[in-house]
Protein backbone atom coordinates (compact mmCIF):
# COMPACT_ATOMS: atom_id res chain seq x y z
CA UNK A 1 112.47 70.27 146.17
CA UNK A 2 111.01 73.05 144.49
CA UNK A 3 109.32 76.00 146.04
CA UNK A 4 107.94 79.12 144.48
CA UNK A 5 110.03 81.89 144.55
CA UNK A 6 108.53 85.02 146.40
CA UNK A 7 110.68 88.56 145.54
CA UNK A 8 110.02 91.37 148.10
CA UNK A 9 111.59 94.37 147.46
CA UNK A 10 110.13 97.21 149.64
CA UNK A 11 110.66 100.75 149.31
CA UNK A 12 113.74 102.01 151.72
CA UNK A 13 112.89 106.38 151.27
CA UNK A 14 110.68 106.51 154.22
CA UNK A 15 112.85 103.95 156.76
CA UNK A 16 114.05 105.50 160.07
CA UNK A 17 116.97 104.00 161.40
CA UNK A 18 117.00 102.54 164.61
CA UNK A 19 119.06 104.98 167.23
CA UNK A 20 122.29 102.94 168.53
CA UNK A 21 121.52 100.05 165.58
CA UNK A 22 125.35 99.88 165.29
CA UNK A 23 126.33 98.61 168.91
CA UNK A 24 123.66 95.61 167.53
CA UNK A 25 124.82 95.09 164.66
CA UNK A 26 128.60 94.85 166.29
CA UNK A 27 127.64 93.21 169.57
CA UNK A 28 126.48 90.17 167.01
CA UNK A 29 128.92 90.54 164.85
CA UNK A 30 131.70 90.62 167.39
CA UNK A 31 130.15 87.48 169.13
CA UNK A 32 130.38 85.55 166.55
CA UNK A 33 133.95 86.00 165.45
CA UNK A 34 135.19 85.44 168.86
CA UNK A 35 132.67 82.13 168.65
CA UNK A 36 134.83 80.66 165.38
CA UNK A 37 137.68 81.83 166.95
CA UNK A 38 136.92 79.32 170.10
CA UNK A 39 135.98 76.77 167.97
CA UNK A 40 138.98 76.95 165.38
CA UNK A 41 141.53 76.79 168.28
CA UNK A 42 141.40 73.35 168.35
CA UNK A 43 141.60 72.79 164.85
CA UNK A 44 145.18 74.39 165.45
CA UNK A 45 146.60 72.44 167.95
CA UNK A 46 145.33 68.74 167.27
CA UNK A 47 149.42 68.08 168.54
CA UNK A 48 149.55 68.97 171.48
CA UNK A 49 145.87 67.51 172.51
CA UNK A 50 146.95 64.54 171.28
CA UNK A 51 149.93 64.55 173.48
CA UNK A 52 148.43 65.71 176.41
CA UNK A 53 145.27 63.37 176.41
CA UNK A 54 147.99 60.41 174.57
CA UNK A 55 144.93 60.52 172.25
CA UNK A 56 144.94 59.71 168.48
CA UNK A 57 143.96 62.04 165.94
CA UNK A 58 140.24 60.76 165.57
CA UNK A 59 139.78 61.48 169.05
CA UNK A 60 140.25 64.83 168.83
CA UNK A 61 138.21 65.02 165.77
CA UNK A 62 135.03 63.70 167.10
CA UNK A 63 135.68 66.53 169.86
CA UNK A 64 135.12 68.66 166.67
CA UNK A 65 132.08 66.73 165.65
CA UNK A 66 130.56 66.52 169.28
CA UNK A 67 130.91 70.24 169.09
CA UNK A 68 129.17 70.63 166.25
CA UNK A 69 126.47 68.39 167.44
CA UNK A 70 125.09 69.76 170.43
CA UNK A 71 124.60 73.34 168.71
CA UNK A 72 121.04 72.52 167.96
CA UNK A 73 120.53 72.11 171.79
CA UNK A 74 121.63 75.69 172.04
CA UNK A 75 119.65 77.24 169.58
CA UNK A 76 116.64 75.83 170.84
CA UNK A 77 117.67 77.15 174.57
CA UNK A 78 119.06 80.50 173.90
CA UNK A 79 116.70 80.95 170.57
CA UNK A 80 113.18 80.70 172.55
CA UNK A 81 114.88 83.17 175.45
CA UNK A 82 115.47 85.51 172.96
CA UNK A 83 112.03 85.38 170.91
CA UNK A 84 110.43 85.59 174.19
CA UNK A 85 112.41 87.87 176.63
CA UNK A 86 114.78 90.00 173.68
CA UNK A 87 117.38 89.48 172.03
CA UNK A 88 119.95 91.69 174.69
CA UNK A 89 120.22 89.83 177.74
CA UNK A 90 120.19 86.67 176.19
CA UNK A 91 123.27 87.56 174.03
CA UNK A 92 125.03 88.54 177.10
CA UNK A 93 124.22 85.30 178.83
CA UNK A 94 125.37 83.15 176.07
CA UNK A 95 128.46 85.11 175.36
CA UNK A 96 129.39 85.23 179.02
CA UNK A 97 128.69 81.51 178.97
CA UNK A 98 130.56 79.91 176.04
CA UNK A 99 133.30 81.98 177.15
CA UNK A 100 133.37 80.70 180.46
CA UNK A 101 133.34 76.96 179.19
CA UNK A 102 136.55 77.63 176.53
CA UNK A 103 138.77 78.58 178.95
CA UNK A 104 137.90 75.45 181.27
CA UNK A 105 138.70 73.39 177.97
CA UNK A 106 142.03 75.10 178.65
CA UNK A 107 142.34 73.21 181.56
CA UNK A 108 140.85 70.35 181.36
CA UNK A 109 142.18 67.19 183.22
CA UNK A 110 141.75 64.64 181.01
CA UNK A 111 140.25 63.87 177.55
CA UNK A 112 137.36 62.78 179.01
CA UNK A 113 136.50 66.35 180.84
CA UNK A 114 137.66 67.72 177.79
CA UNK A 115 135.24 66.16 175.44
CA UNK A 116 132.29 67.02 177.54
CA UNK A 117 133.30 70.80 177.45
CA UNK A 118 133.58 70.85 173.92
CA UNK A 119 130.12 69.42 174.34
CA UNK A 120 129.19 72.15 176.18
CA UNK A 121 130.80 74.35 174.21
CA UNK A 122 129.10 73.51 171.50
CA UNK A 123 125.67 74.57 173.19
CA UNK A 124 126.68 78.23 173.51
CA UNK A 125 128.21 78.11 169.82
CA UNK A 126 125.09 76.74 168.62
CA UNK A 127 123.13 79.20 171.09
CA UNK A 128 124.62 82.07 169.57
CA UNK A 129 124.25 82.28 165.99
CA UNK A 130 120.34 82.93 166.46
CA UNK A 131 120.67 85.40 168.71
CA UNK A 132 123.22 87.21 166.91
CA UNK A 133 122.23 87.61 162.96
CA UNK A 134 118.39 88.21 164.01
CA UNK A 135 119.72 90.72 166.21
CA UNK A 136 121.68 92.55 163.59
CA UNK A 137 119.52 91.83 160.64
CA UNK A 138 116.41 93.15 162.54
CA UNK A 139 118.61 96.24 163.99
CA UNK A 140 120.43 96.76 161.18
CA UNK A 141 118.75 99.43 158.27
CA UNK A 142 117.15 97.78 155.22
CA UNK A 143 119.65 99.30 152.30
CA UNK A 144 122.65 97.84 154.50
CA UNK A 145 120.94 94.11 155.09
CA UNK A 146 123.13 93.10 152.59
CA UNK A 147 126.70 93.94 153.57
CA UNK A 148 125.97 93.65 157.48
CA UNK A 149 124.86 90.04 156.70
CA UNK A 150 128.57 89.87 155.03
CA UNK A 151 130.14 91.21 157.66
CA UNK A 152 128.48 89.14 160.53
CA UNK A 153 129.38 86.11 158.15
CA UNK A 154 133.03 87.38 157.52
CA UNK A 155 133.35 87.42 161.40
CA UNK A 156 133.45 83.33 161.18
CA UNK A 157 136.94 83.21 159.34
CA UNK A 158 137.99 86.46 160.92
CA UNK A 159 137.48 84.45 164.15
CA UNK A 160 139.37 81.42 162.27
CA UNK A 161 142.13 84.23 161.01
CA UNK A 162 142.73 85.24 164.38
CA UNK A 163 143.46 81.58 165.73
CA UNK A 164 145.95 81.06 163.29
CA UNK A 165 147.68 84.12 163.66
CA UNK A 166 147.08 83.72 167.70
CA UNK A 167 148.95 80.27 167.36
CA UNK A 168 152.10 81.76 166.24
CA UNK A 169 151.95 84.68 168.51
CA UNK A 170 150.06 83.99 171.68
CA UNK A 171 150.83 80.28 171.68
CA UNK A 172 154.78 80.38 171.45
CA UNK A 173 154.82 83.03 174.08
CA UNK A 174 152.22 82.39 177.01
CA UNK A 175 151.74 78.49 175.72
CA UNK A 176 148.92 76.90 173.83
CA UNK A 177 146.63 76.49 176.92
CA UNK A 178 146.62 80.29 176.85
CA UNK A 179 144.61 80.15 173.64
CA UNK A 180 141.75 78.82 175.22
CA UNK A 181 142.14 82.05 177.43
CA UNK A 182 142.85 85.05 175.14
CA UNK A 183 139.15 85.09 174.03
CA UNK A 184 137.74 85.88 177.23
CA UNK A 185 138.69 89.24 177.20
CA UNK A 186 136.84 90.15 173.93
CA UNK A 187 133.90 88.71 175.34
CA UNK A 188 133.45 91.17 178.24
CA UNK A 189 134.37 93.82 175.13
CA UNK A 190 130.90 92.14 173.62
CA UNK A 191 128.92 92.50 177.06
CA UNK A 192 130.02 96.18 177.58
CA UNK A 193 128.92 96.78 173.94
CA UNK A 194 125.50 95.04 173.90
CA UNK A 195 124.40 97.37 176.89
CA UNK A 196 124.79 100.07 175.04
CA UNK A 197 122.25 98.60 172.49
CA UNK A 198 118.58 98.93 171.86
CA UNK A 199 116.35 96.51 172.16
CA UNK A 200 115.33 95.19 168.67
CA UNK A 201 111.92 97.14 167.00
CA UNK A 202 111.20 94.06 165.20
CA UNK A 203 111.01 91.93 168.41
CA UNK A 204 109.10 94.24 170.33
CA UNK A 205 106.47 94.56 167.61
CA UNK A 206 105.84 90.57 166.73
CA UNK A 207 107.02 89.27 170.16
CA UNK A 208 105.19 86.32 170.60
CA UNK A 209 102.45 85.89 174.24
CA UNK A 210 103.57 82.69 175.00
CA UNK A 211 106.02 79.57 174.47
CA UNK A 212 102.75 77.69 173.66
CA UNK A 213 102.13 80.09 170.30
CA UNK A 214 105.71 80.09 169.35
CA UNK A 215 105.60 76.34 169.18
CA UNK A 216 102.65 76.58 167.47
CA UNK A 217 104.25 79.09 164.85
CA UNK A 218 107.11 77.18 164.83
CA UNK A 219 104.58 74.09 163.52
CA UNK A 220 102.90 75.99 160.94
CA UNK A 221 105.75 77.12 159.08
CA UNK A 222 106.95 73.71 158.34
CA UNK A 223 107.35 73.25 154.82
CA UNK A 224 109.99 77.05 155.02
CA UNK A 225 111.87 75.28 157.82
CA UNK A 226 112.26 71.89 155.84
CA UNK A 227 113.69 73.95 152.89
CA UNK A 228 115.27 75.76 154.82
CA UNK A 229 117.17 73.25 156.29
CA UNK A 230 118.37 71.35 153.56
CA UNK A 231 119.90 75.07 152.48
CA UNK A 232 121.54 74.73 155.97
CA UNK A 233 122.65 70.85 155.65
CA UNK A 234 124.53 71.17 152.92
CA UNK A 235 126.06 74.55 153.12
CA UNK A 236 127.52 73.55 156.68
CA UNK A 237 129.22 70.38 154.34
CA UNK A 238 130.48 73.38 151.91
CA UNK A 239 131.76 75.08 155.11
CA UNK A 240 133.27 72.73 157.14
CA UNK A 241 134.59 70.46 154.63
CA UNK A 242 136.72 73.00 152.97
CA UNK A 243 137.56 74.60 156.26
CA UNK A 244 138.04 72.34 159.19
CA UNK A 245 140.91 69.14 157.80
CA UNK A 246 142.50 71.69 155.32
CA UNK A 247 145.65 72.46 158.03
CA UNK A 248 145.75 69.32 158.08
CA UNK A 249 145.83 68.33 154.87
CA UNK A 250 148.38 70.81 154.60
CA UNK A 251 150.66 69.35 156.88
CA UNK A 252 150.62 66.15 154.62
CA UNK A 253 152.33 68.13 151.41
CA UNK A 254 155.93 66.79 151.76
CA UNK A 255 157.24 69.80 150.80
CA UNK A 256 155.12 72.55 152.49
CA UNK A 257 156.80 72.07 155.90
CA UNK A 258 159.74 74.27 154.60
CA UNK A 259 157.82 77.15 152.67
CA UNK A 260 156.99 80.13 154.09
CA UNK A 261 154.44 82.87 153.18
CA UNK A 262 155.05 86.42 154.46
CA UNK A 263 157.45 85.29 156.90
CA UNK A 264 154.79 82.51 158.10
CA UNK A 265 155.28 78.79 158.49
CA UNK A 266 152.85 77.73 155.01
CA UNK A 267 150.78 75.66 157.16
CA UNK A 268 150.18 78.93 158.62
CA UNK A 269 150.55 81.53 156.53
CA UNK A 270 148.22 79.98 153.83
CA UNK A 271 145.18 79.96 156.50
CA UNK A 272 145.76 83.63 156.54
CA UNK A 273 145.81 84.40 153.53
CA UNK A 274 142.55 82.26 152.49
CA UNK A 275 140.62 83.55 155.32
CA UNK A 276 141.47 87.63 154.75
CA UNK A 277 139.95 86.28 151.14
CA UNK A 278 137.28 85.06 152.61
CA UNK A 279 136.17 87.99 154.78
CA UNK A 280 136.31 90.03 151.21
CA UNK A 281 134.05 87.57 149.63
CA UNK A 282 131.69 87.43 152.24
CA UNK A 283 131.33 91.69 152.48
CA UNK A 284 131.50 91.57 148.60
CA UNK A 285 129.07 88.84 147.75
CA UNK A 286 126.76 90.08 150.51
CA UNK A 287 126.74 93.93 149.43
CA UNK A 288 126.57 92.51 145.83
CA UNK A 289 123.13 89.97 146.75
CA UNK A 290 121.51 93.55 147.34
CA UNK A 291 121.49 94.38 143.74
CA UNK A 292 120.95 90.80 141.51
CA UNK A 293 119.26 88.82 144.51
CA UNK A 294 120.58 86.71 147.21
CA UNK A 295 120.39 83.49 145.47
CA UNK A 296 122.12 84.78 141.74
CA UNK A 297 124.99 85.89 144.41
CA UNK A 298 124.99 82.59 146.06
CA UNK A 299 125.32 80.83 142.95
CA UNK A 300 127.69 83.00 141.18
CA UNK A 301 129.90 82.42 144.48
CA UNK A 302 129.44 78.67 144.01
CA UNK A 303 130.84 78.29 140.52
CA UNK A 304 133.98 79.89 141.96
CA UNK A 305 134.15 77.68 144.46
CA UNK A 306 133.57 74.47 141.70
CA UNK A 307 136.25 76.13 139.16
CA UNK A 308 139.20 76.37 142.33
CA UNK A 309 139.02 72.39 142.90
CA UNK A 310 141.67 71.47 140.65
CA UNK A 311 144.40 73.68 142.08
CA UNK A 312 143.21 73.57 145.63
CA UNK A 313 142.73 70.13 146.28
CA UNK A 314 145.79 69.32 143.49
CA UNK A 315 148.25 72.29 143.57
CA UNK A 316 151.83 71.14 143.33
CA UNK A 317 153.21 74.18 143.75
CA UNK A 318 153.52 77.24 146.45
CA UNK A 319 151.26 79.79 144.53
CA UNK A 320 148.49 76.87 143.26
CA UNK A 321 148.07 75.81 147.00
CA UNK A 322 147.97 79.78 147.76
CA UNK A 323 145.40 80.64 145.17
CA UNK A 324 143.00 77.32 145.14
CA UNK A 325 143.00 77.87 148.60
CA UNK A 326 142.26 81.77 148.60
CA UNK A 327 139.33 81.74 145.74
CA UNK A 328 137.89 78.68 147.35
CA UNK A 329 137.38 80.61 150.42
CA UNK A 330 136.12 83.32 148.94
CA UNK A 331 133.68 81.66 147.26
CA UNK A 332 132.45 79.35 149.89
CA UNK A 333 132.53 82.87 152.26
CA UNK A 334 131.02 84.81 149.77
CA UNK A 335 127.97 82.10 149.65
CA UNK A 336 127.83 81.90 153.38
CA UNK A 337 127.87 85.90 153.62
CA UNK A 338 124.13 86.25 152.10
CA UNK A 339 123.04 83.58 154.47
CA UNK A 340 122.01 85.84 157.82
CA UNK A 341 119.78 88.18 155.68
CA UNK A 342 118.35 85.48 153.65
CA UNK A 343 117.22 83.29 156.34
CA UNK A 344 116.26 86.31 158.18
CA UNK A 345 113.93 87.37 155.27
CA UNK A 346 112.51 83.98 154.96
CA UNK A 347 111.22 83.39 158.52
CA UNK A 348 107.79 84.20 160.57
CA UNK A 349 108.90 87.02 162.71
CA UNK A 350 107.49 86.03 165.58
CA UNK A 351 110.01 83.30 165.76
CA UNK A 352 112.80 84.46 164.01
CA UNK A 353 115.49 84.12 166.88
CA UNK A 354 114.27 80.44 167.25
CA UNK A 355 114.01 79.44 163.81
CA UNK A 356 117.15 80.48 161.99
CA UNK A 357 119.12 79.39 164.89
CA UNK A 358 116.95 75.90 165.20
CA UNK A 359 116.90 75.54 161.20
CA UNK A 360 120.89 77.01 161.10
CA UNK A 361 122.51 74.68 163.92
CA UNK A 362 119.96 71.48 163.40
CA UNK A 363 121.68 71.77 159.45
CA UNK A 364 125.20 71.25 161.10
CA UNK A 365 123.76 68.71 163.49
CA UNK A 366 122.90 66.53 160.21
CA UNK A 367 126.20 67.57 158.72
CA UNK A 368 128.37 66.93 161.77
CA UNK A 369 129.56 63.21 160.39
CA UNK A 370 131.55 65.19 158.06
CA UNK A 371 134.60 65.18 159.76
CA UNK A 372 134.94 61.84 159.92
CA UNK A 373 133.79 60.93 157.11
CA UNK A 374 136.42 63.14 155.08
CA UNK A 375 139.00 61.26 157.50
CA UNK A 376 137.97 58.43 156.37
CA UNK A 377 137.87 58.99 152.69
CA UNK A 378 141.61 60.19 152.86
CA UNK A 379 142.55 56.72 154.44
CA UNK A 380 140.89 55.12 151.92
CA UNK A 381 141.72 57.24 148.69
CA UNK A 382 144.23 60.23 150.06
CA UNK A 383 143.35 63.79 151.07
CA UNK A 384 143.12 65.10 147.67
CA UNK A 385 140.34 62.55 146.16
CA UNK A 386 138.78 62.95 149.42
CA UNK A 387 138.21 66.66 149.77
CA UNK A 388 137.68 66.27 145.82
CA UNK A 389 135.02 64.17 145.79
CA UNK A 390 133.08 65.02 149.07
CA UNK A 391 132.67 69.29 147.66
CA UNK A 392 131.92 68.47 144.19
CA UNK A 393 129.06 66.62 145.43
CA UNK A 394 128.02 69.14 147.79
CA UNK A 395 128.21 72.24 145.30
CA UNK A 396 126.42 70.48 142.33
CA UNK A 397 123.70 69.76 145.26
CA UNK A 398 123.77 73.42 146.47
CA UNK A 399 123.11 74.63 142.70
CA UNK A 400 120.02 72.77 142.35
CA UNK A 401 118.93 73.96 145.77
CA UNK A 402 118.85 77.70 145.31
CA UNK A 403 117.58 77.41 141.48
CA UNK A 404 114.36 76.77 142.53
CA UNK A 405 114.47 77.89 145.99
CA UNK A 406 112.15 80.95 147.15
CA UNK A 407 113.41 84.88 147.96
CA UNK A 408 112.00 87.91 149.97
CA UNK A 409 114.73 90.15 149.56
CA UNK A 410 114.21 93.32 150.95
CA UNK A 411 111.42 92.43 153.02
CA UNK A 412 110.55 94.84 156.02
CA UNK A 413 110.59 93.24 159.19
CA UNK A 414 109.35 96.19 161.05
CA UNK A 415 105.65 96.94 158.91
CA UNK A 416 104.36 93.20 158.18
CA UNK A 417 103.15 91.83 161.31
CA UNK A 418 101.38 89.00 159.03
CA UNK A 419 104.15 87.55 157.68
CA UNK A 420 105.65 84.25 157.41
CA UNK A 421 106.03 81.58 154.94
CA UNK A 422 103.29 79.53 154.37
């Protein structure tokens, strides 16, 4: 699908930044960091769900999918609150709310209940995202879009670091249930945070008279959102299927079970390690998308991602599971990292809570099979071949995509109440 490539780059001298920008910019980023961190706990502890629920393992895996499923629900909910009330209050709400439903997941009776909180979960995940990077992007000043967008990216495997360094600490002493807890407190952190935020400029100035002309909007700016979410399809494959079986895959090496990294169990210690790499890529690649374009970054983070296969889907050793696994991160991160000001730039602002959440979660909605699939390929062929085969496909794919995809980088959200991508 090719579509003409459209460069903004306006001048930055003359912008006033926005007075309080930075509780914005860290109520979203903060949100969505404690968001992964929700989701990733059960990635952690497929054991002991299994043993509770006397589940099998693909039970607790479509959990994962379900989750990821019902996120489009939420960013059409949460995403039309915030394009037509603000983007404050409805951050709060859907903070306070996904919150609320993790910690009954901690609790939860029987599989059963706890599949349809994950569900539910998965609404206030999904609700989120939207919310969050318009918020920041629009709050955030022009000359920092870059980084920022890094940084509220780097919060997702931040949010994964800290569940896997909150299993080994928080887990052994209070139990695992109390994982499902822990989070709750950074969320009223978040709440007390966004008060002391400004509205966003950006809203204010493009907010849109009624749901009747955001749908229409919405309508008119088709062909962007179709590109837009192929972009999101298969970088939610690059995401996920490097991310979400790899401590499990882990657990498979015969001989991982008695290494140790930095004191750490490996099937620990090595998630640590690859997602502090991945915070760095996604700050790096993000600042660096500021000076050769969001799409060279994206690309250039790609190819790191294609040359790591070997040793981290093949490593026979300690260090070759350590490193594959580390620059793989960091190049999948460092990819996702320019995604929040990219999308950003490349929706009508009228709509732009709605439509990169819509275009963002309905991407992982279409993606969501993943899981399973990827389970089922390591029946069939073993882990390796499985998470082989699946990401060379999808990076290839993601190549072509942003060659000829379109750019705005730079553009001004705040002076161009016109725009939108036609």
């Amino acid at each position: 699908m090719h579509v003409d490539s459209d460069v903004s780059v306006l001048p930055l001298e003359a912008e006033l930044d926005t007075p309080g920008w930075q509780f914005a910019v860290a109520g979203g980023i903060l949100g969505w960091v404690l968001d992964a961190f929700d989701f990733f706990v059960v990635v952690f502890l497929f054991n002991e769900l299994m043993a509770k629920f006397h589940v099998g393992k693909p039970a607790i895996v479509w959990s994962l999918t379900l989750t990821l499923a019902m996120r489009p629900v939420g960013a059409l909910l949460f995403g039309f609150l915030a394009d037509r009330y603000g983007r404050r209050k409805p951050l709060i709400l859907c903070v306070l709310y996904f919150s609320t439903i993790t910690v009954l997941s901690g609790i939860a009776p029987n599989y059963v209940v706890f599949l349809a909180l994950r569900g539910l979960y998965g609404i206030g995940m999904g609700g989120y995202w939207g919310i969050g990077a318009s918020y920041s992007m629009e709050s955030a000043p022009r000359r920092m879009r870059g980084f920022l967008s890094g940084m509220m990216q780097g919060g997702y495997p931040f949010g994964y670091l800290m569940a896997s360094v909150g299993i080994q600490t928080v887990a052994p002493r209070f139990g695992w249930q109390a994982m499902f807890v822990v989070g709750s407190i950074v969320a009223l952190g978040i709440v007390l945070i966004t008060l002391r935020a400004p509205e966003s400029d950006a809203w204010k100035l493009h907010r849109s008279p009624s749901l009747r002309s955001m749908v229409t909007t919405l309508l008119s700016n088709m062909r962007a959102f179709a590109y837009l979410l192929l972009v999101m399809t298969m970088m939610t494959c690059l995401s996920h299927g490097t991310q979400d079986l790899y401590p499990d895959f882990l657990k498979t090496i015969p001989w991982i079970a008695k290494a140790t990294v930095f004191g750490m169990k490996a099937t620990y210690g090595i998630p640590v390690l690859y997602n502090v790499c991945a915070i760095i890529g996604a700050l790096t690649v993000g600042a660096l998308s500021e000076r050769i374009g969001r799409r060279y970054a994206i690309m250039i983070s790609l190819t790191l991602c294609l040359l790591s296969i070997p040793v981290w889907a093949f490593g026979g050793t300690l260090i070759a599971i350590v490193l594959g696994s580390c620059f793989m991160q960091t190049g999948v991160q460092g990819a996702f990292g320019v995604i929040p000001a990219h999308l950003n730039e490349l929706s009508p602002d009228a709509i732009r809570g709605v439509f990169i959440g819509f275009v963002y979660q309905l991407g992982v909605l279409i993606a969501s099979p993943v899981l399973p699939i990827q389970n089922l390929l390591q029946i069939a062929f073993g882990y390796s071949w499985a998470l082989t085969s699946f990401e060379l496909c999808v990076i290839l794919s993601l190549m072509l995509i942003f060659a000829f995809g379109p750019e705005k980088r730079g553009r001004d959200f705040k002076a161009d109440p016109n725009s939108g991508l036609r």
